[in-house]
C-alpha atoms as a PDB file:
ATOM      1  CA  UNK A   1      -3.780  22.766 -32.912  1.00  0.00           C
ATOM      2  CA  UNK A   2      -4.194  23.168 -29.184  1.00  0.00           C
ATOM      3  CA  UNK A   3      -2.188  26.023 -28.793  1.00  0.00           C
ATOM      4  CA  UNK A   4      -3.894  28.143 -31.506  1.00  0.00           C
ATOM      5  CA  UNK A   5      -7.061  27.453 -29.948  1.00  0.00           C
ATOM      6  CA  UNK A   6      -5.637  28.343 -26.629  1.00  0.00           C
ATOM      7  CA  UNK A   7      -3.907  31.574 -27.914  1.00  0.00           C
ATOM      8  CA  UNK A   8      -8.101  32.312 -29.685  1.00  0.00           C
ATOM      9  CA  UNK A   9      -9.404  31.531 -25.695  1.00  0.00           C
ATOM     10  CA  UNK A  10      -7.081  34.202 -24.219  1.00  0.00           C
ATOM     11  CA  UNK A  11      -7.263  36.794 -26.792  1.00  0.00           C
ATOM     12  CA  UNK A  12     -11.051  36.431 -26.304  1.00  0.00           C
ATOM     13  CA  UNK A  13     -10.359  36.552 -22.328  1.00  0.00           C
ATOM     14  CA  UNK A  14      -8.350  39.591 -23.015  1.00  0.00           C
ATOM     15  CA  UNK A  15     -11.079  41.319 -25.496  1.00  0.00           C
ATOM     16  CA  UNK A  16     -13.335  41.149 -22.943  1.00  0.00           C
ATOM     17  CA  UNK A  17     -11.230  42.212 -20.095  1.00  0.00           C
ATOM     18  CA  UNK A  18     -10.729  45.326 -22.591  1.00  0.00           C
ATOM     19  CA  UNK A  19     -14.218  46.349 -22.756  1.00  0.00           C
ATOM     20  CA  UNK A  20     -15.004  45.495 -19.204  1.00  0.00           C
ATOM     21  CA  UNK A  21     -13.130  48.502 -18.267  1.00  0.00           C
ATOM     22  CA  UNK A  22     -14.153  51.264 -15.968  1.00  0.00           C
ATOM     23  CA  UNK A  23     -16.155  53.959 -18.233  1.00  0.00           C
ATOM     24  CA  UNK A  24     -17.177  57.871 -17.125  1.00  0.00           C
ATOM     25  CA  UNK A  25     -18.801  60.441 -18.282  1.00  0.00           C
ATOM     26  CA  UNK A  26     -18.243  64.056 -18.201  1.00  0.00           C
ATOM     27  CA  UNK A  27     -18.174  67.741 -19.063  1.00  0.00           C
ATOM     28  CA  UNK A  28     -15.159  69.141 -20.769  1.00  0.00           C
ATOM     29  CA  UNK A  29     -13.864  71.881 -18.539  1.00  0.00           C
ATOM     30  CA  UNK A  30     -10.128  72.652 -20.534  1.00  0.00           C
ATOM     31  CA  UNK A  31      -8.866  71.640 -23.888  1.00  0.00           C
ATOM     32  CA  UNK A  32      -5.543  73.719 -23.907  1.00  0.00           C
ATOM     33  CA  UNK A  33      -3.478  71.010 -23.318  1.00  0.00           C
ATOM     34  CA  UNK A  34      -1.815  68.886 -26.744  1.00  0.00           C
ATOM     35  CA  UNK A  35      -3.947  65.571 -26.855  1.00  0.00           C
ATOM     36  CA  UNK A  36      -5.152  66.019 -23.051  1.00  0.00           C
ATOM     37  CA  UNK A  37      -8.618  67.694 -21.858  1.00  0.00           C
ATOM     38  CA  UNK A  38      -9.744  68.154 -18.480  1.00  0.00           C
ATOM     39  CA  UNK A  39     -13.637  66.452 -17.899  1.00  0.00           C
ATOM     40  CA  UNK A  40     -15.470  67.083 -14.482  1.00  0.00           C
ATOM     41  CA  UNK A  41     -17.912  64.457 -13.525  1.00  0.00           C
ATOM     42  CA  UNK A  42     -20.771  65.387 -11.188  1.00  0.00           C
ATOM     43  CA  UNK A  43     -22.093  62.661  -9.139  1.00  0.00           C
ATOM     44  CA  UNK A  44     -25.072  63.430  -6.872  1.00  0.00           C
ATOM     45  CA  UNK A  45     -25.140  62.033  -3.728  1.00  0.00           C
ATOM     46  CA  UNK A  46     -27.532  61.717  -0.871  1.00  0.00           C
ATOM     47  CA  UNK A  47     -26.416  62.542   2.800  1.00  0.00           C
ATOM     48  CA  UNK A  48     -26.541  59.167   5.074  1.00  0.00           C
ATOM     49  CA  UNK A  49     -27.709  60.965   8.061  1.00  0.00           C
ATOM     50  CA  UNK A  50     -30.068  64.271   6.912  1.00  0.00           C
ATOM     51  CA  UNK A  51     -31.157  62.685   3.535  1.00  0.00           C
ATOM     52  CA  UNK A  52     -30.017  65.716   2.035  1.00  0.00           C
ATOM     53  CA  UNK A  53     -29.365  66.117  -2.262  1.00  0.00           C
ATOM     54  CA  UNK A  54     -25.293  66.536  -2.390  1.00  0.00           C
ATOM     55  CA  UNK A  55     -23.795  67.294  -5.915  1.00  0.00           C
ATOM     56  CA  UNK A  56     -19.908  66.397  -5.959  1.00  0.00           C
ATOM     57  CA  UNK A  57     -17.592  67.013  -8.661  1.00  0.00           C
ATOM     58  CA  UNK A  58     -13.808  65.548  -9.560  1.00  0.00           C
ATOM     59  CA  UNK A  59     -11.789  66.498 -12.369  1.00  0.00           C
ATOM     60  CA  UNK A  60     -10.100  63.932 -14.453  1.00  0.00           C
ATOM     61  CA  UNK A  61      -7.527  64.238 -17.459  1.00  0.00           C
ATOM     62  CA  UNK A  62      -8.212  62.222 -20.647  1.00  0.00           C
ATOM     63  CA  UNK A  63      -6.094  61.184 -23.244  1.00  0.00           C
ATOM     64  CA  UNK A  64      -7.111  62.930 -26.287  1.00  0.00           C
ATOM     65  CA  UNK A  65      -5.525  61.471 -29.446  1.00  0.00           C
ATOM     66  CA  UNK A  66      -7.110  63.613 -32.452  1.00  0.00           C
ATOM     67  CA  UNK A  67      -7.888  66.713 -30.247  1.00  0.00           C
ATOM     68  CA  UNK A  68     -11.195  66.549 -31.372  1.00  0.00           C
ATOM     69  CA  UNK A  69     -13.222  67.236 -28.016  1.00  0.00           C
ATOM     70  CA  UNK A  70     -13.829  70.982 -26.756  1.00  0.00           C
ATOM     71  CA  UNK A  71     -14.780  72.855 -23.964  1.00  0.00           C
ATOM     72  CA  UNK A  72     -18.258  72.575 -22.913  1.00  0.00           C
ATOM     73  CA  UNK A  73     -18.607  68.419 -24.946  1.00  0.00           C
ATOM     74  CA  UNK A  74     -20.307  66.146 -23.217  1.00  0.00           C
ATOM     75  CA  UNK A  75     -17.820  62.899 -23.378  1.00  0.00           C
ATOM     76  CA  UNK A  76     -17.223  59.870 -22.402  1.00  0.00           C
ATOM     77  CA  UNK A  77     -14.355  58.282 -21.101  1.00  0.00           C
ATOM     78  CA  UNK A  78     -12.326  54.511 -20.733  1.00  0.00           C
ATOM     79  CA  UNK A  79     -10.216  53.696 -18.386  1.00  0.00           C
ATOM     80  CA  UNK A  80      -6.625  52.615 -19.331  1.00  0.00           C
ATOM     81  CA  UNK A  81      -2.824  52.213 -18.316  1.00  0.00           C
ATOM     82  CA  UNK A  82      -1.349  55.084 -16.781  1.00  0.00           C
ATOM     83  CA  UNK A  83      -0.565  57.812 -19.559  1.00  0.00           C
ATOM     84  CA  UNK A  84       1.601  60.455 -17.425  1.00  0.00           C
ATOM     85  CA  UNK A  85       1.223  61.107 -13.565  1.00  0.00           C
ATOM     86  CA  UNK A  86      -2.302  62.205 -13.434  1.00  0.00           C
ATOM     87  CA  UNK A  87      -3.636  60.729 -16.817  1.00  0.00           C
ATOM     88  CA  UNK A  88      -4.807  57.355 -17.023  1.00  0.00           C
ATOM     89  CA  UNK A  89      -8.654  57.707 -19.262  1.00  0.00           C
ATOM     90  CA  UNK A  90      -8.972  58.133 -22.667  1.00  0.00           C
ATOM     91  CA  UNK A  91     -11.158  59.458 -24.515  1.00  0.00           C
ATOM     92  CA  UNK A  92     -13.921  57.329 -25.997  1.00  0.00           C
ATOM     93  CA  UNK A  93     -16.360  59.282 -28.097  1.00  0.00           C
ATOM     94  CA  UNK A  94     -18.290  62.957 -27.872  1.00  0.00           C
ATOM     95  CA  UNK A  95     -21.183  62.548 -26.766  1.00  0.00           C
ATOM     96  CA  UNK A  96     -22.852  65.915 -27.212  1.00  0.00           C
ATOM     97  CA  UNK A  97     -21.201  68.665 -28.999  1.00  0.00           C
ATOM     98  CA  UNK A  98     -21.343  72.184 -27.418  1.00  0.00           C
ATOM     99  CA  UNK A  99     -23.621  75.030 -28.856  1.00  0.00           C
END
């Protein structure tokens, strides 16, 4: 009996460990790979000294499993194990389909 409930306690550990993962969101920039897309995320930034607005992007790849998202989607993103060399997110759900 104590080990099942132990096994229930980690699984729930692990569940939540899961879905306490690091989450983005972005703007698909390239679908041309199979099951990857490109995303840029714009973070905006002010400058410590000046106080200046700064707008910084990064490109990520996402693992996309249906290739359902396209260019110009609004998605968002999970983090998860290492995919290939540069992938390691996933995609989560669109968003906000492009016109």
């Amino acid at each position: 009996m104590e080990e099942t409930t132990t096994n229930t306690v980690e699984t729930d550990a692990e569940a939540i460990e899961r879905n306490s993962r690091r989450m983005l969101r972005g703007l698909v920039t390239s679908d041309k790979m199979m099951q990857t897309i490109v995303f840029t995320v714009t973070r905006t930034k002010q400058h410590p000294l000046y106080g200046r607005t700064m707008k910084s992007s990064k490109k990520y790849k996402a693992h996309d499993e249906h290739n359902e998202a396209g260019i110009g989607d609004t998605v968002e993103v999970m983090a998860c194990r290492p995919i290939s060399k540069e992938k390691s997110w996933r995609l989560v759900r669109i968003l906000e389909k492009a016109k």
